[in-house]
N, C-alpha and C. Protein backbone atom coordinates (compact mmCIF):
# COMPACT_ATOMS: atom_id res chain seq x y z
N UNK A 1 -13.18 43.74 -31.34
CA UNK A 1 -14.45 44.43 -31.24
C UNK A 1 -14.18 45.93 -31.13
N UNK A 2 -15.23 46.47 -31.67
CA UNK A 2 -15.06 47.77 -32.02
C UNK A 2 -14.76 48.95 -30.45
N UNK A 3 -15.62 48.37 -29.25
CA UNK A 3 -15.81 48.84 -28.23
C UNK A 3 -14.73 48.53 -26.98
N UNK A 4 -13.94 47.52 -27.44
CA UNK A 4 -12.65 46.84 -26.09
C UNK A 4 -11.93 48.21 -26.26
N UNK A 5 -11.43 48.99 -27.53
CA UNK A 5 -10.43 49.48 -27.21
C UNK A 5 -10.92 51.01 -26.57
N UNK A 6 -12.31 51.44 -26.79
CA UNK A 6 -12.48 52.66 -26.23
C UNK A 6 -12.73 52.44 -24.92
N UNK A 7 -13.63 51.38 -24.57
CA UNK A 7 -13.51 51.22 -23.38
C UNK A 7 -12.82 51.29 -21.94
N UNK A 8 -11.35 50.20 -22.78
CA UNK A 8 -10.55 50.02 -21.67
C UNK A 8 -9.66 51.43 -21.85
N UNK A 9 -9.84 52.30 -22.66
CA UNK A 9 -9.02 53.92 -22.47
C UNK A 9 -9.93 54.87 -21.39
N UNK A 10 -11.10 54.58 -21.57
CA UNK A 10 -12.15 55.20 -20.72
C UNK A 10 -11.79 54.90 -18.94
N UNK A 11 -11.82 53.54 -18.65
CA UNK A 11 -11.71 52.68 -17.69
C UNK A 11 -10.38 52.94 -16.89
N UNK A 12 -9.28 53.52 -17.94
CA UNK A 12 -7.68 53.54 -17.94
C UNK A 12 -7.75 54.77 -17.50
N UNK A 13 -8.53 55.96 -17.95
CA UNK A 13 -8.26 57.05 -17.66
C UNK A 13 -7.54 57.96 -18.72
N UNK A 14 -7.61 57.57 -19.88
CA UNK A 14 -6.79 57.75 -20.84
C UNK A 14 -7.70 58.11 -22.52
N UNK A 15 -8.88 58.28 -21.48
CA UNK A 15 -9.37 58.68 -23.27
C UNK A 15 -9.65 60.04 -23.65
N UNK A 16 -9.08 60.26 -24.75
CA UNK A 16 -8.61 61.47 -25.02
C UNK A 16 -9.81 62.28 -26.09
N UNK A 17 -10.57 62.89 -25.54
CA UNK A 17 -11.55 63.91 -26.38
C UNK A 17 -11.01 64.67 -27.29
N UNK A 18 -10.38 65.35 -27.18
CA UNK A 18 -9.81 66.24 -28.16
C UNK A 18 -9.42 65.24 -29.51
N UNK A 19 -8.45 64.50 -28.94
CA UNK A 19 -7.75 63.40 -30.36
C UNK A 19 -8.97 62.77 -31.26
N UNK A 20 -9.92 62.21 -30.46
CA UNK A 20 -11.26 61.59 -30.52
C UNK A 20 -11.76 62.40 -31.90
N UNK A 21 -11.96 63.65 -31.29
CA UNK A 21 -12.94 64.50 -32.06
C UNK A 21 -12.37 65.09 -33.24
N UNK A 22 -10.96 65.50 -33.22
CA UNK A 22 -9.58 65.78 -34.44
C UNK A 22 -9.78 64.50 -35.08
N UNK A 23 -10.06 63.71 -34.98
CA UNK A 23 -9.93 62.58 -36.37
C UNK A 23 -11.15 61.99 -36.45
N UNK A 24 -12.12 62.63 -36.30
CA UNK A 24 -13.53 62.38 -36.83
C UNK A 24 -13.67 63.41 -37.29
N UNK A 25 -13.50 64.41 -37.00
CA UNK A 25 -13.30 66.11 -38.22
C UNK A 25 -12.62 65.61 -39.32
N UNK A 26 -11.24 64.88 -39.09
CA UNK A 26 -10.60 64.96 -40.20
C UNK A 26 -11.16 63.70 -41.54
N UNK A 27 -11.80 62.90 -40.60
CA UNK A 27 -11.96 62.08 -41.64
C UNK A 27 -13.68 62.45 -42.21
N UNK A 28 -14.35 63.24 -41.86
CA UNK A 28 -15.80 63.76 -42.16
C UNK A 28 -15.58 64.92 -42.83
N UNK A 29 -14.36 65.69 -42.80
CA UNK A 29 -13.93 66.32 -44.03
C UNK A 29 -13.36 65.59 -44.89
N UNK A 30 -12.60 64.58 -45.32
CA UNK A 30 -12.20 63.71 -46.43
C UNK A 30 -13.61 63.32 -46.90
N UNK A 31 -14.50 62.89 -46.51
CA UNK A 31 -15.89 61.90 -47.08
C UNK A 31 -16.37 63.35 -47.51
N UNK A 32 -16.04 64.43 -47.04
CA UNK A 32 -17.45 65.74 -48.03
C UNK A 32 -16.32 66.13 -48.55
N UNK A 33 -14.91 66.14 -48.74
CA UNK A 33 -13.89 66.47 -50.08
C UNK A 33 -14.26 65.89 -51.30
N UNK A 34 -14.28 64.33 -50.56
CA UNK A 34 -14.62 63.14 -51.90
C UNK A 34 -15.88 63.22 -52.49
N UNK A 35 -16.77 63.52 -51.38
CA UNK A 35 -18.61 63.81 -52.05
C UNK A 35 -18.39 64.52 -53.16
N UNK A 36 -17.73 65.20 -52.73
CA UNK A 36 -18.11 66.57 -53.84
C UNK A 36 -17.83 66.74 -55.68
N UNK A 37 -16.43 65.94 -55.12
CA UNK A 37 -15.65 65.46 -56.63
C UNK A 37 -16.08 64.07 -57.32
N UNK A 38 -16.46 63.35 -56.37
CA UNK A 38 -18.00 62.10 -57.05
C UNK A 38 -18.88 62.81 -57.63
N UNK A 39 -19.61 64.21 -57.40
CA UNK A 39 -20.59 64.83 -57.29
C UNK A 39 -20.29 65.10 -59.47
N UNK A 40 -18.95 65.47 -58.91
CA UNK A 40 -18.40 65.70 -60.33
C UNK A 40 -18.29 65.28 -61.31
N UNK A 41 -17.52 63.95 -61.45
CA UNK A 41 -17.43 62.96 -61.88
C UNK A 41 -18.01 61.83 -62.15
N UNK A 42 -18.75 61.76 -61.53
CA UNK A 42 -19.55 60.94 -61.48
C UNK A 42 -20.67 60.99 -62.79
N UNK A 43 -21.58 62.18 -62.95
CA UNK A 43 -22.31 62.24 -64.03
C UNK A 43 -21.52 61.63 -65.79
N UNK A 44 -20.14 62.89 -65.36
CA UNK A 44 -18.95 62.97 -66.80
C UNK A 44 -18.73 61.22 -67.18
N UNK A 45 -18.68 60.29 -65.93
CA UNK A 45 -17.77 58.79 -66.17
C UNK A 45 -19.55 58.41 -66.60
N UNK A 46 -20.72 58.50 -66.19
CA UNK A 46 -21.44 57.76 -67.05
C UNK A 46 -21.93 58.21 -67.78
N UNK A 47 -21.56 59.43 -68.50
CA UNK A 47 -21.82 59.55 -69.74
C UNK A 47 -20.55 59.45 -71.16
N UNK A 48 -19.82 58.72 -70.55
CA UNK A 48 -18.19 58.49 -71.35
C UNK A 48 -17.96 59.35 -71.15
N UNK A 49 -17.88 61.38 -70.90
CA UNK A 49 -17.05 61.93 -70.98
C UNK A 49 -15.91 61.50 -70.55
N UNK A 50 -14.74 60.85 -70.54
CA UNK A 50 -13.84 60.89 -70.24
C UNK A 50 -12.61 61.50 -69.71
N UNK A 51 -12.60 62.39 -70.78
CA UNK A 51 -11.52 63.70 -70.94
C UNK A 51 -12.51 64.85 -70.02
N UNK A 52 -13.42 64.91 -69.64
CA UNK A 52 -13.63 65.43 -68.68
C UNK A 52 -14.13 65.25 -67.21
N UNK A 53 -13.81 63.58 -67.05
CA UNK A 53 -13.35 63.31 -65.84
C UNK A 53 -11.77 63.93 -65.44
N UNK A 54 -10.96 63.23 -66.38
CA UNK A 54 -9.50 63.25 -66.10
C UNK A 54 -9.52 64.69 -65.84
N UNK A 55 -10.22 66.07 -66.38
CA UNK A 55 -9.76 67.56 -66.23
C UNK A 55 -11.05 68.10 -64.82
N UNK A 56 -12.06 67.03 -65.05
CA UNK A 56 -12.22 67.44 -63.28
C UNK A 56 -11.23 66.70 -61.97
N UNK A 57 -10.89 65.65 -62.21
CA UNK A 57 -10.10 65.37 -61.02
C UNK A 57 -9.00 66.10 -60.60
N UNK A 58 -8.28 66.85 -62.03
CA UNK A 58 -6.90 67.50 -62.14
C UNK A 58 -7.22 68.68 -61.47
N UNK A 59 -8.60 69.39 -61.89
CA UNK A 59 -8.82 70.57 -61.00
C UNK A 59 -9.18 70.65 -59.83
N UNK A 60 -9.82 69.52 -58.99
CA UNK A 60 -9.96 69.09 -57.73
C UNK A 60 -8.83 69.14 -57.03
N UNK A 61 -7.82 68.52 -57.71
CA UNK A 61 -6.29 67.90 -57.24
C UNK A 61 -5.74 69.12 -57.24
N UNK A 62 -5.82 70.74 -57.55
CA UNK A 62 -4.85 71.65 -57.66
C UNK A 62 -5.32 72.53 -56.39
N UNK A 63 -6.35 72.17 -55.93
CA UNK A 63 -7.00 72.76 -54.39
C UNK A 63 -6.49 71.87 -53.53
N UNK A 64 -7.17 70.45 -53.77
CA UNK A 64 -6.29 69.71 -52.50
C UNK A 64 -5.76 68.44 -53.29
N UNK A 65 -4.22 68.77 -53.15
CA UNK A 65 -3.08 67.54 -53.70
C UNK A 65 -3.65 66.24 -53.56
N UNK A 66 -4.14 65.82 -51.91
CA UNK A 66 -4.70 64.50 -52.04
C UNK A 66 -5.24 63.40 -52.72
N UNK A 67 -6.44 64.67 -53.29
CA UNK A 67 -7.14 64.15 -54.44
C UNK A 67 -6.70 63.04 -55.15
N UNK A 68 -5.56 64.05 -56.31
CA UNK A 68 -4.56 63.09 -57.12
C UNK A 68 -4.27 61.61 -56.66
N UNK A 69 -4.31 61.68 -55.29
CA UNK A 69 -4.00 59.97 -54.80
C UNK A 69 -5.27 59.16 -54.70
N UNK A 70 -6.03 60.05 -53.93
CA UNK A 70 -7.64 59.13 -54.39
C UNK A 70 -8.21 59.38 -54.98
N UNK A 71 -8.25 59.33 -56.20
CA UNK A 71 -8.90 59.32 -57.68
C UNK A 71 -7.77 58.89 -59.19
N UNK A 72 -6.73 58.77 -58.25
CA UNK A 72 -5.78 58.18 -59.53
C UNK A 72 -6.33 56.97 -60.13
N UNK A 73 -7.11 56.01 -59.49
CA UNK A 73 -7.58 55.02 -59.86
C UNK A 73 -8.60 55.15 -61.20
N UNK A 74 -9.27 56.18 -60.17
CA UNK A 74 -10.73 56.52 -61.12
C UNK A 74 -9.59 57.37 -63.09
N UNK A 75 -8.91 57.60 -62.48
CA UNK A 75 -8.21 59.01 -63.66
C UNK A 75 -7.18 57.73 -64.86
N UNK A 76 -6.71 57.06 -64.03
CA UNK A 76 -6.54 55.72 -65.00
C UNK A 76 -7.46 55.11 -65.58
N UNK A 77 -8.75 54.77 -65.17
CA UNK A 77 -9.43 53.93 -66.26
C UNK A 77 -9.99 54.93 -67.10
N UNK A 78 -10.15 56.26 -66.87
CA UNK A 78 -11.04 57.26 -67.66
C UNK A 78 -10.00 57.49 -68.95
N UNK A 79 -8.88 57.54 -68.38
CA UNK A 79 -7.62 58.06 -69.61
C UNK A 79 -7.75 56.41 -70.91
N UNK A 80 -7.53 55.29 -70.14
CA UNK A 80 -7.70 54.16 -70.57
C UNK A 80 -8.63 53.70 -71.47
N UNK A 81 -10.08 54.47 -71.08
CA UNK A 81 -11.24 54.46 -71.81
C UNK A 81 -11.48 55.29 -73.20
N UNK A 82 -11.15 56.15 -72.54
CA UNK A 82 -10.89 57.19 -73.97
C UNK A 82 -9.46 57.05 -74.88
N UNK A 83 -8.73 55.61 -74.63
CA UNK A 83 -7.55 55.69 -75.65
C UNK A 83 -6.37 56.01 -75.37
N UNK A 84 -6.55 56.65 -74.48
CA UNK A 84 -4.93 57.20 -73.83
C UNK A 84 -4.14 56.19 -72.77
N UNK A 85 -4.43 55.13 -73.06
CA UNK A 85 -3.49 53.87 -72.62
C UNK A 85 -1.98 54.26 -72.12
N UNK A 86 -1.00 54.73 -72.95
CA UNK A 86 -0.05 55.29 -72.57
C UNK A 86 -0.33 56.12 -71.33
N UNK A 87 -1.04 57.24 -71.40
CA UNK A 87 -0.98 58.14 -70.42
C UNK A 87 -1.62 57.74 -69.07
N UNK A 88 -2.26 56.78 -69.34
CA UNK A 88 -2.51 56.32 -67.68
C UNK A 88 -1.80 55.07 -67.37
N UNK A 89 -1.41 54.72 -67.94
CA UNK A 89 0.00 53.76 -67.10
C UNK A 89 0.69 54.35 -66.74
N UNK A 90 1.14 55.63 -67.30
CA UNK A 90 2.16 57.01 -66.55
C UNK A 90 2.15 57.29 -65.31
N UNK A 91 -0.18 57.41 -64.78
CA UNK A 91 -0.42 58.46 -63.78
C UNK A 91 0.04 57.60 -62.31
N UNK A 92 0.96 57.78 -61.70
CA UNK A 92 1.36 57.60 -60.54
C UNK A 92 -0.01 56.73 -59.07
N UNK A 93 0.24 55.70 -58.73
CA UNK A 93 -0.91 55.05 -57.94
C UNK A 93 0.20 54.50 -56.54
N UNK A 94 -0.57 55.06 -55.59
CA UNK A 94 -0.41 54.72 -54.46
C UNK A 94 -1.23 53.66 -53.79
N UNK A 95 -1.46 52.71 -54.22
CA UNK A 95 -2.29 52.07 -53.67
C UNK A 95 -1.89 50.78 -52.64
């Protein structure tokens, strides 16, 4: 359950605000990183652009590296779609 473990840190004396609040920043900046590049992509993949998914994710990815790891998925089927089979079996997936 979602609540045993904050609890018994509360109860323990051991719950830590600062840490708490550092990884709810960090992960509420990842969800408005990703908004933004959905924001992007998103229109380009349903209208087949393809080739300009793959060159918005690449430019996303040269601000923040991450990217490249979450959207490799999306950057493989777009390359895939438009023909470039070779080149997205290439693109590197961490999954």
């Amino acid at each position: 359950m979602e609540l045993e473990e904050p609890l018994t840190k509360i109860v323990d004396g051991k719950w830590e605000t600062k840490e708490i609040a550092a990884a709810r920043l960090a992960k509420k900046s990842k969800e408005r990183r990703d908004m933004a590049v959905e924001e992007k992509v998103g229109p380009l993949y349903q209208m087949k652009d393809y080739k300009g998914v793959v060159a918005a994710i690449d430019e996303a990815a040269k601000a923040e590296p991450l990217i490249a790891d979450d959207f490799a998925w999306l950057k493989v089927v777009a390359l895939c779609n438009s023909g470039n089979i070779d080149e997205g079996l290439k693109v590197p997936r961490r999954c």
